[in-house]
N, C-alpha and C. Protein backbone atom coordinates (compact mmCIF):
# COMPACT_ATOMS: atom_id res chain seq x y z
N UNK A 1 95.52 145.78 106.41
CA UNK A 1 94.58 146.64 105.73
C UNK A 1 94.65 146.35 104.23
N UNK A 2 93.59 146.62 103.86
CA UNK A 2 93.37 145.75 101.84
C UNK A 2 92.79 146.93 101.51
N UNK A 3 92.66 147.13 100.51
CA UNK A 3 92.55 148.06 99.19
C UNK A 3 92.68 147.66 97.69
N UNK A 4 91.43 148.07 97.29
CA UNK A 4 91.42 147.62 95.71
C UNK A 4 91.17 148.88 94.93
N UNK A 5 91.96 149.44 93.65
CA UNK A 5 92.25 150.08 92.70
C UNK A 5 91.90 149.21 91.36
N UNK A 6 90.40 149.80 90.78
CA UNK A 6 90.80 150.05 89.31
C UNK A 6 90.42 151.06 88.73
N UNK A 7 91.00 150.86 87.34
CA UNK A 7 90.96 151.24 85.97
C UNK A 7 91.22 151.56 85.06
N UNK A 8 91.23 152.15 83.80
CA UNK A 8 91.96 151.89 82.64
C UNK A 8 92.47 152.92 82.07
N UNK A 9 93.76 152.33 81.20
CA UNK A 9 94.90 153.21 80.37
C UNK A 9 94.57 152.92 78.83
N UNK A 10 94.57 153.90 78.19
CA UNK A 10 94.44 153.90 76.62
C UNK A 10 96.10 154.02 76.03
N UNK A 11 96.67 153.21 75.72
CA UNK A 11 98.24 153.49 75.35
C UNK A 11 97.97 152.82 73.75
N UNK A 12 98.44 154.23 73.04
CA UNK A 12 99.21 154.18 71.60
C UNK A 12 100.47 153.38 71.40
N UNK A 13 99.74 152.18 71.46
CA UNK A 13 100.66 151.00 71.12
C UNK A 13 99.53 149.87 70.64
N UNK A 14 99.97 148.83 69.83
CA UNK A 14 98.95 147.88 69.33
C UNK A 14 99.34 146.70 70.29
N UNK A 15 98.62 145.83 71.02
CA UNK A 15 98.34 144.95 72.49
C UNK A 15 99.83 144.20 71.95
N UNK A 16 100.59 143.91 71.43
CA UNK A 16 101.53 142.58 71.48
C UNK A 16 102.60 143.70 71.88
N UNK A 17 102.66 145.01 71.29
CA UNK A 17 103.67 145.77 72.35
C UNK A 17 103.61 146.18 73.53
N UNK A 18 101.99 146.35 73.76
CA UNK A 18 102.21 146.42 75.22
C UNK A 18 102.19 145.12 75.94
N UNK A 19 101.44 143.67 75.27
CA UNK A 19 102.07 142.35 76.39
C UNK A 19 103.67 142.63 76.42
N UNK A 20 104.15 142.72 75.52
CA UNK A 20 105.81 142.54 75.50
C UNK A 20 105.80 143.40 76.45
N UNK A 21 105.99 144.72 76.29
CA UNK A 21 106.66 145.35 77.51
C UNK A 21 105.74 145.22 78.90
N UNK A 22 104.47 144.52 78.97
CA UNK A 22 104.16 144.14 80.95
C UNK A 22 105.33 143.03 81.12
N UNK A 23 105.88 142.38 80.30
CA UNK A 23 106.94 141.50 80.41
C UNK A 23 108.44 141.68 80.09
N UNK A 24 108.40 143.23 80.31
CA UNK A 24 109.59 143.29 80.02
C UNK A 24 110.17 143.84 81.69
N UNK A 25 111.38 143.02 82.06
CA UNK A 25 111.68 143.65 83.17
C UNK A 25 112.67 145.12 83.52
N UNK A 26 113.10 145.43 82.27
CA UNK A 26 113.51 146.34 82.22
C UNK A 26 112.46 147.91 81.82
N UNK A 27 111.71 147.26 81.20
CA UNK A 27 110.57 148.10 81.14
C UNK A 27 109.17 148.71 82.66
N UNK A 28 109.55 147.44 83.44
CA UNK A 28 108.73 147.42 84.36
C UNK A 28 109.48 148.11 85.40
N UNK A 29 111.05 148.27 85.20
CA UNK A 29 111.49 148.63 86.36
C UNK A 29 111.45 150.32 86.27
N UNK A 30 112.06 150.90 84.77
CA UNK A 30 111.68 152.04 85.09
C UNK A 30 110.46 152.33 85.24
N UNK A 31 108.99 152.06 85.21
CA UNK A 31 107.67 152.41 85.12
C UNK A 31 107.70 152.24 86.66
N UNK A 32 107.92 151.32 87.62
CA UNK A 32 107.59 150.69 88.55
C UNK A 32 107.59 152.17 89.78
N UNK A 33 106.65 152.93 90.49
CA UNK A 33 107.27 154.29 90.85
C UNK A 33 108.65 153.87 92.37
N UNK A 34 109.59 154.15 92.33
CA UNK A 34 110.49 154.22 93.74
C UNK A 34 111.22 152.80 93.09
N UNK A 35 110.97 152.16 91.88
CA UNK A 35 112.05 151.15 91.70
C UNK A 35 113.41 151.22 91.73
N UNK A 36 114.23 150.86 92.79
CA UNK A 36 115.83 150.73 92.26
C UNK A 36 116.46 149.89 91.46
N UNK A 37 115.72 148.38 91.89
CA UNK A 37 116.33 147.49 90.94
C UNK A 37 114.92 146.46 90.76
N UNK A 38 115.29 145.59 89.54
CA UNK A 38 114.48 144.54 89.12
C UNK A 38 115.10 143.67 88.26
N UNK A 39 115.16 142.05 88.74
CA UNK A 39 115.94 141.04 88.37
C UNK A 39 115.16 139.97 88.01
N UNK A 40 115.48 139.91 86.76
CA UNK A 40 114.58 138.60 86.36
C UNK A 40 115.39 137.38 86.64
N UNK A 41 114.59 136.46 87.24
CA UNK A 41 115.04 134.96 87.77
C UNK A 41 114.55 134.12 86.74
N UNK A 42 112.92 134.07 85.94
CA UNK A 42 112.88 133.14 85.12
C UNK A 42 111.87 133.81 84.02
N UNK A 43 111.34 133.18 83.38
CA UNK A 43 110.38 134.16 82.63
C UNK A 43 109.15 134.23 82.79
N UNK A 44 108.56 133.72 84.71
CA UNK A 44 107.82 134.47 85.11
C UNK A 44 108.11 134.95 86.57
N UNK A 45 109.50 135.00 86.36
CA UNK A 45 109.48 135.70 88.08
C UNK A 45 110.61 136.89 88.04
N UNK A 46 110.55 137.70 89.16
CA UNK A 46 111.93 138.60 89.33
C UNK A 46 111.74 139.33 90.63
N UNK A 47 112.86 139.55 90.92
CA UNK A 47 112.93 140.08 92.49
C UNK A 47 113.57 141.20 92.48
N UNK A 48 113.38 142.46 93.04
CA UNK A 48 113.75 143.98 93.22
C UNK A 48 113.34 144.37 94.47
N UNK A 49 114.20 145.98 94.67
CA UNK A 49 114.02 146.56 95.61
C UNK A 49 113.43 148.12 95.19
N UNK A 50 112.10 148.72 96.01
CA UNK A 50 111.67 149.78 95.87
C UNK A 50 112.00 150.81 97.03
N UNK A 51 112.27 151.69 96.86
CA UNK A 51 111.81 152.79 97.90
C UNK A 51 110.75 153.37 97.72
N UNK A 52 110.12 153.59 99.22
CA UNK A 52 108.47 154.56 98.87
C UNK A 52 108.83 155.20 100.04
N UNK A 53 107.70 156.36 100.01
CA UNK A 53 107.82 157.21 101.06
C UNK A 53 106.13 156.97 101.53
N UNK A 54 105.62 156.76 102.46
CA UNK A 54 104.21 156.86 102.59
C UNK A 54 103.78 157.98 104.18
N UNK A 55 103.21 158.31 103.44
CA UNK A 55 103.44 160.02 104.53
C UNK A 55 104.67 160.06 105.42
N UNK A 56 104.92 159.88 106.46
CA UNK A 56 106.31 160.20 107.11
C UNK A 56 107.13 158.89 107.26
N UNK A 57 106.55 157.66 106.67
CA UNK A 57 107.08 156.58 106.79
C UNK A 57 107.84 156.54 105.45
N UNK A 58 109.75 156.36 105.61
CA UNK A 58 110.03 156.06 104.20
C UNK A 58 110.76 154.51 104.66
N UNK A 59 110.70 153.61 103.53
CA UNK A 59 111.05 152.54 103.84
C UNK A 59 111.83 151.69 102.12
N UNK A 60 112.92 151.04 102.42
CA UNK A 60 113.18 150.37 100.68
C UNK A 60 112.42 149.05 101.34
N UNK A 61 112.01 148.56 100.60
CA UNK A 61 111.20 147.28 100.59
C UNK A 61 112.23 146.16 99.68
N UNK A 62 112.80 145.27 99.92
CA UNK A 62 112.88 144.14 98.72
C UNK A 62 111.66 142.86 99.12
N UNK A 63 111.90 142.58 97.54
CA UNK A 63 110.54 141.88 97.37
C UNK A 63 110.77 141.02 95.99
N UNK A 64 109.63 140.34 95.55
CA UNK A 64 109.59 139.25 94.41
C UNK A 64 108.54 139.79 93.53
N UNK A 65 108.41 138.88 92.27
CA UNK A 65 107.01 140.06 91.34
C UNK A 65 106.72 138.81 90.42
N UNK A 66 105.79 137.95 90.67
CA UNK A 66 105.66 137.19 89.55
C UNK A 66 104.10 137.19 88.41
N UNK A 67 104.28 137.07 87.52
CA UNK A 67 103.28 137.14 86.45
C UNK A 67 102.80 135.47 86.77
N UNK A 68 101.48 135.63 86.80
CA UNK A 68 100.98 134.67 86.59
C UNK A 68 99.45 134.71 85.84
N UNK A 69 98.53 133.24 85.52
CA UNK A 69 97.61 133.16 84.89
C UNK A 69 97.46 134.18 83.40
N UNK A 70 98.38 133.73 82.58
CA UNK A 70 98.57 134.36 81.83
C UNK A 70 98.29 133.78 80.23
N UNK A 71 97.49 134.83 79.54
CA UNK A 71 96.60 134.38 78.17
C UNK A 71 97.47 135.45 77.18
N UNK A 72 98.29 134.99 77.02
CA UNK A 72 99.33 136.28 75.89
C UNK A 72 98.23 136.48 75.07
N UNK A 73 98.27 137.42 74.09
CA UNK A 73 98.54 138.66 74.82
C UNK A 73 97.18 139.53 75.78
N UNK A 74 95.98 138.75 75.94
CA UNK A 74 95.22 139.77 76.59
C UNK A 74 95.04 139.76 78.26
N UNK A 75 95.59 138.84 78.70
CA UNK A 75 95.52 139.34 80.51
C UNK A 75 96.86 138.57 81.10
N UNK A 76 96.88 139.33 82.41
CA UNK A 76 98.08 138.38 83.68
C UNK A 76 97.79 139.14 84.51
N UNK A 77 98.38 138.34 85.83
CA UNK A 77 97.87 138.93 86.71
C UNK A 77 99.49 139.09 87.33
N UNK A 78 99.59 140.16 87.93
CA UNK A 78 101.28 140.55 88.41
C UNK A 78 101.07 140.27 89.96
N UNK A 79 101.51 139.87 90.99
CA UNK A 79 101.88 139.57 92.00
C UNK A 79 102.94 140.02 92.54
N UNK A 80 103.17 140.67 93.72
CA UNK A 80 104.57 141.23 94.41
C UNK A 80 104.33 141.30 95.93
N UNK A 81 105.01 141.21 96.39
CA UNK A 81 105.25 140.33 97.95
C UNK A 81 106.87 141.73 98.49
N UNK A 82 106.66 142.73 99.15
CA UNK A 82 107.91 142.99 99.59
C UNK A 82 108.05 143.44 101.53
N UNK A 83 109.09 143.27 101.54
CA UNK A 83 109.48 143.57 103.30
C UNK A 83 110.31 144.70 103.14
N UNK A 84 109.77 145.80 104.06
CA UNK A 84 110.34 146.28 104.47
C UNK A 84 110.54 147.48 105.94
N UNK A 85 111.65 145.62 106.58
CA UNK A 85 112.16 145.90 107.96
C UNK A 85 111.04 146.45 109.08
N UNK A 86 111.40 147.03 109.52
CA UNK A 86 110.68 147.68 110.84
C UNK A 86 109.51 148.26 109.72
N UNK A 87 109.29 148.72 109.27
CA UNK A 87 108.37 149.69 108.41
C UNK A 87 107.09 148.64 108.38
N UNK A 88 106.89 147.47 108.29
CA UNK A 88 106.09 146.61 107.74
C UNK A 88 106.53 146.19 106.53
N UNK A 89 105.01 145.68 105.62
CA UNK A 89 105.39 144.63 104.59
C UNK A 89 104.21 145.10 103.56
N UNK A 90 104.48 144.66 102.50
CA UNK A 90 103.01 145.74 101.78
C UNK A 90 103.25 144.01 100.27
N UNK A 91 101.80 143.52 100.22
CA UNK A 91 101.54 142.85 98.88
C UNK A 91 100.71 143.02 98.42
N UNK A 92 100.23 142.68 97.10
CA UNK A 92 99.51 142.65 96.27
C UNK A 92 99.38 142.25 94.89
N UNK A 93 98.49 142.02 94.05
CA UNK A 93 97.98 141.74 92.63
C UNK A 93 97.34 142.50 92.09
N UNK A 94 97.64 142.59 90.77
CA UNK A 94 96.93 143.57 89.67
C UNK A 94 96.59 142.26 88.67
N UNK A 95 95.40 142.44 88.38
CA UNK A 95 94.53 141.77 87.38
C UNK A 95 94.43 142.89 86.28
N UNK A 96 95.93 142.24 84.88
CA UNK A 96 95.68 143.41 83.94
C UNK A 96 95.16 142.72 82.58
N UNK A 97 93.88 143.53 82.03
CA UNK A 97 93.58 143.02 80.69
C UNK A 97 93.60 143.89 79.89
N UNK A 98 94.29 143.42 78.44
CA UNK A 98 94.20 144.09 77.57
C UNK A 98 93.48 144.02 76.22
N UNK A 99 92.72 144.88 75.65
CA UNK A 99 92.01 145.13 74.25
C UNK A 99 92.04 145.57 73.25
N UNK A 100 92.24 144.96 72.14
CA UNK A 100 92.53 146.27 71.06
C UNK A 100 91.14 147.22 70.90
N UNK A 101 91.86 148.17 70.29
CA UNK A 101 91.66 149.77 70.31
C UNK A 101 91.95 149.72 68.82
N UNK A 102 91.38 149.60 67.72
CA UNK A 102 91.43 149.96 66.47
C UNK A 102 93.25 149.40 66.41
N UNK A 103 93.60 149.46 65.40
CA UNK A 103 94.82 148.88 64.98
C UNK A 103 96.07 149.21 66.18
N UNK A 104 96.00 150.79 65.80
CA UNK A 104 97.24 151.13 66.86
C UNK A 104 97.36 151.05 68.20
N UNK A 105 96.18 151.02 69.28
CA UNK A 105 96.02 151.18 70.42
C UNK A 105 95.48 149.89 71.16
N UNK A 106 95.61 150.05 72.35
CA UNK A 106 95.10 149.34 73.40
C UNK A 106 94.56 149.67 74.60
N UNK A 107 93.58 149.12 75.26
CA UNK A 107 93.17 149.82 76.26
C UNK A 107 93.79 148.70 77.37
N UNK A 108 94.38 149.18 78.33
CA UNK A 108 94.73 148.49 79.45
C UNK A 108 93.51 148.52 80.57
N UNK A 109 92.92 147.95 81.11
CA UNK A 109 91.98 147.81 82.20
C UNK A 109 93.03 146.83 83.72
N UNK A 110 93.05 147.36 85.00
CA UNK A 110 93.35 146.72 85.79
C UNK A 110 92.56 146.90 86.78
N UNK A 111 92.27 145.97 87.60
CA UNK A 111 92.08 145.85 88.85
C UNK A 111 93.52 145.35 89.57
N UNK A 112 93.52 146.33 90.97
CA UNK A 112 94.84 146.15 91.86
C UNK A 112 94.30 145.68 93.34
N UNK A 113 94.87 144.63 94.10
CA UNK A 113 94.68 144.98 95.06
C UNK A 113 95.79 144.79 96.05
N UNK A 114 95.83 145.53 96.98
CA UNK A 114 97.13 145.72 98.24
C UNK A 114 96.79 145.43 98.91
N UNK A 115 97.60 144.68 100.33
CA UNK A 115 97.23 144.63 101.68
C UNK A 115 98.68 145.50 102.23
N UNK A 116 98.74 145.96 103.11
CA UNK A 116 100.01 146.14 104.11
C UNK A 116 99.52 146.02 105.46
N UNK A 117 100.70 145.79 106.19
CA UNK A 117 100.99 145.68 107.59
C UNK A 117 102.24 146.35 108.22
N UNK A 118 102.61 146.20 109.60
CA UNK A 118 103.35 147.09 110.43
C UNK A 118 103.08 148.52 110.08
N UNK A 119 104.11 148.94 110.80
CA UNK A 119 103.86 150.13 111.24
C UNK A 119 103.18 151.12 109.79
N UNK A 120 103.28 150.68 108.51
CA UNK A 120 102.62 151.21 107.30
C UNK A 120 100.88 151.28 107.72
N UNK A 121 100.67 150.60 108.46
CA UNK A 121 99.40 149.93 108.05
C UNK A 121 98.86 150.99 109.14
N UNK A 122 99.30 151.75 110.33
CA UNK A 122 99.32 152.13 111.57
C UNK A 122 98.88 153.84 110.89
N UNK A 123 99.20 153.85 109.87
CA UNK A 123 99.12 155.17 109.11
C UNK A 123 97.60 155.94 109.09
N UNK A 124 96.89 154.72 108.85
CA UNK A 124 95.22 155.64 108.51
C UNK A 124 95.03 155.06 107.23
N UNK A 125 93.63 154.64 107.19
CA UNK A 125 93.12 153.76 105.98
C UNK A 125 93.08 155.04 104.22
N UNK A 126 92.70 156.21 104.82
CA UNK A 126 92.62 157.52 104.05
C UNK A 126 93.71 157.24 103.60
N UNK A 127 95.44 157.54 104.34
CA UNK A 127 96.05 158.19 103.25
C UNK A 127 97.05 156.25 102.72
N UNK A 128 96.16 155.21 103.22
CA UNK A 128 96.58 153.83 102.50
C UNK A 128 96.14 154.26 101.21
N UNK A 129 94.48 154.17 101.33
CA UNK A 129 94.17 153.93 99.72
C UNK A 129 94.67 155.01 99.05
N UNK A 130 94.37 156.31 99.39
CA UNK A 130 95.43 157.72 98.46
C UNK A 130 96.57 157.44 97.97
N UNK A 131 97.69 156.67 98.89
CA UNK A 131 99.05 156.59 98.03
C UNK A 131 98.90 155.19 97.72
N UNK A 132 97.73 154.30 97.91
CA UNK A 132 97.99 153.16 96.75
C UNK A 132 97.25 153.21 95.63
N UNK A 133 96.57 154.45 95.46
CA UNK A 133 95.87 154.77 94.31
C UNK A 133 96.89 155.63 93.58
N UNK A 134 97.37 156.14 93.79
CA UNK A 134 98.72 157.43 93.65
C UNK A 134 99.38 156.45 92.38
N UNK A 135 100.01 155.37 93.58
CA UNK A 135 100.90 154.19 92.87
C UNK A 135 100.53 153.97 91.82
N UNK A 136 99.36 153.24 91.91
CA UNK A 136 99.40 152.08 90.52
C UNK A 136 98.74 153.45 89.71
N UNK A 137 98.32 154.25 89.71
CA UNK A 137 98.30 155.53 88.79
C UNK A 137 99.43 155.55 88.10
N UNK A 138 100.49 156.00 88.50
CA UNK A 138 101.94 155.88 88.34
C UNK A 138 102.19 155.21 87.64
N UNK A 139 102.03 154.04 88.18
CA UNK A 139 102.77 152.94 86.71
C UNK A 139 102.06 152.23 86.02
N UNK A 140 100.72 152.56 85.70
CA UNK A 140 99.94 152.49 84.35
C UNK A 140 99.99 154.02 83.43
N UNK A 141 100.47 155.15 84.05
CA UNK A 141 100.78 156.36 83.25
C UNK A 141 101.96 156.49 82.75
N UNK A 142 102.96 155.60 83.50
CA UNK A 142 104.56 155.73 83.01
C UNK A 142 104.36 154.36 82.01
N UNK A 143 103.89 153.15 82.14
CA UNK A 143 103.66 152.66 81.05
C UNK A 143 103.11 153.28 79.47
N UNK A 144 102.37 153.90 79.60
CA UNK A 144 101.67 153.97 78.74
C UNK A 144 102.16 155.18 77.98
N UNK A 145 103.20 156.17 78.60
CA UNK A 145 104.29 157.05 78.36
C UNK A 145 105.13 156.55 77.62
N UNK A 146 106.15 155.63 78.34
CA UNK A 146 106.92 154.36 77.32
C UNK A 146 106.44 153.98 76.31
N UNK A 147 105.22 153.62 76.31
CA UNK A 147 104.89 152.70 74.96
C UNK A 147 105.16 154.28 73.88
N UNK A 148 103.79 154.94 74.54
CA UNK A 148 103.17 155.85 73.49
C UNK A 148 104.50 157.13 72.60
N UNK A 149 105.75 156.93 73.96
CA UNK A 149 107.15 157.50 72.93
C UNK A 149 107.62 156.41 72.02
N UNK A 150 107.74 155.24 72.31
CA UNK A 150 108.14 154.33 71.55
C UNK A 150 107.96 154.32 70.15
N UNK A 151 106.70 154.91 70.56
CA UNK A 151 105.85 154.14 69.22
C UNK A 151 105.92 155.97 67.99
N UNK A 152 105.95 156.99 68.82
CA UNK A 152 106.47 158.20 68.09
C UNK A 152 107.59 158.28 67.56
């Protein structure tokens, strides 16, 4: 089952702080929602493990996350691939671009899209797209939280 999510975050930050932190993996991990861990392998890849709960299905997933097609600082596209076990397997890409916004700001625009399978996928297309809209809600609002304390 596939599903596509967009649209956009206004974060009080000027675009080279927010490219830096879509590339920061420590930044991405707390934003990331159900992240436990996130390991950078090179400086465009890293591999972590999430927990999610998706209606009565809870599952940790490990998985990989790589940035690719990337125009510093205004777009990349993030990629993540994870398994998890009996539960199924859930991937996807976010196509994120960014714009300045008068000096201080930026507007983040993404398009996301997910597929999952196994028993995730067995759930109902309703509450797929709901908690994968939920998600990447999540961590374009916890981004843009980060920046916008940062920058206070």
């Amino acid at each position: 089952m596939a599903v596509l999510i967009e649209g956009t975050q206004r974060i009080e930050a000027p675009i080279d702080r927010v490219w830096a932190a879509i590339n920061d993996p420590e930044v991405l991990r707390r934003c990331i929602p159900g992240c436990l861990e996130l390991e950078k392998l090179s400086d465009h890849e890293m591999r972590g493990k999430i927990q999610l709960g998706i209606g009565p299905i809870k599952a940790t997933f490990q998985g990989a996350v790589a940035l690719e097609n990337m125009v510093p600082p205004h777009s990349c596209t993030i990629t993540g691939e994870g398994k998890g076990g009996i539960a199924g397997f859930a991937k996807g890409s976010a196509d994120v671009r960014l714009s300045e916004e008068g000096e201080a700001a930026t507007l983040l625009a993404y398009s996301v899209r997910t597929e999952v399978g196994g028993k995730i996928a067995q759930l109902g297309a309703r509450l797929i797209v709901s908690t994968s809209k939920k998600l990447a809600g999540e961590f374009f609002t916890a981004l843009g939280r980060t920046l916008d304390a940062e920058a206070a």
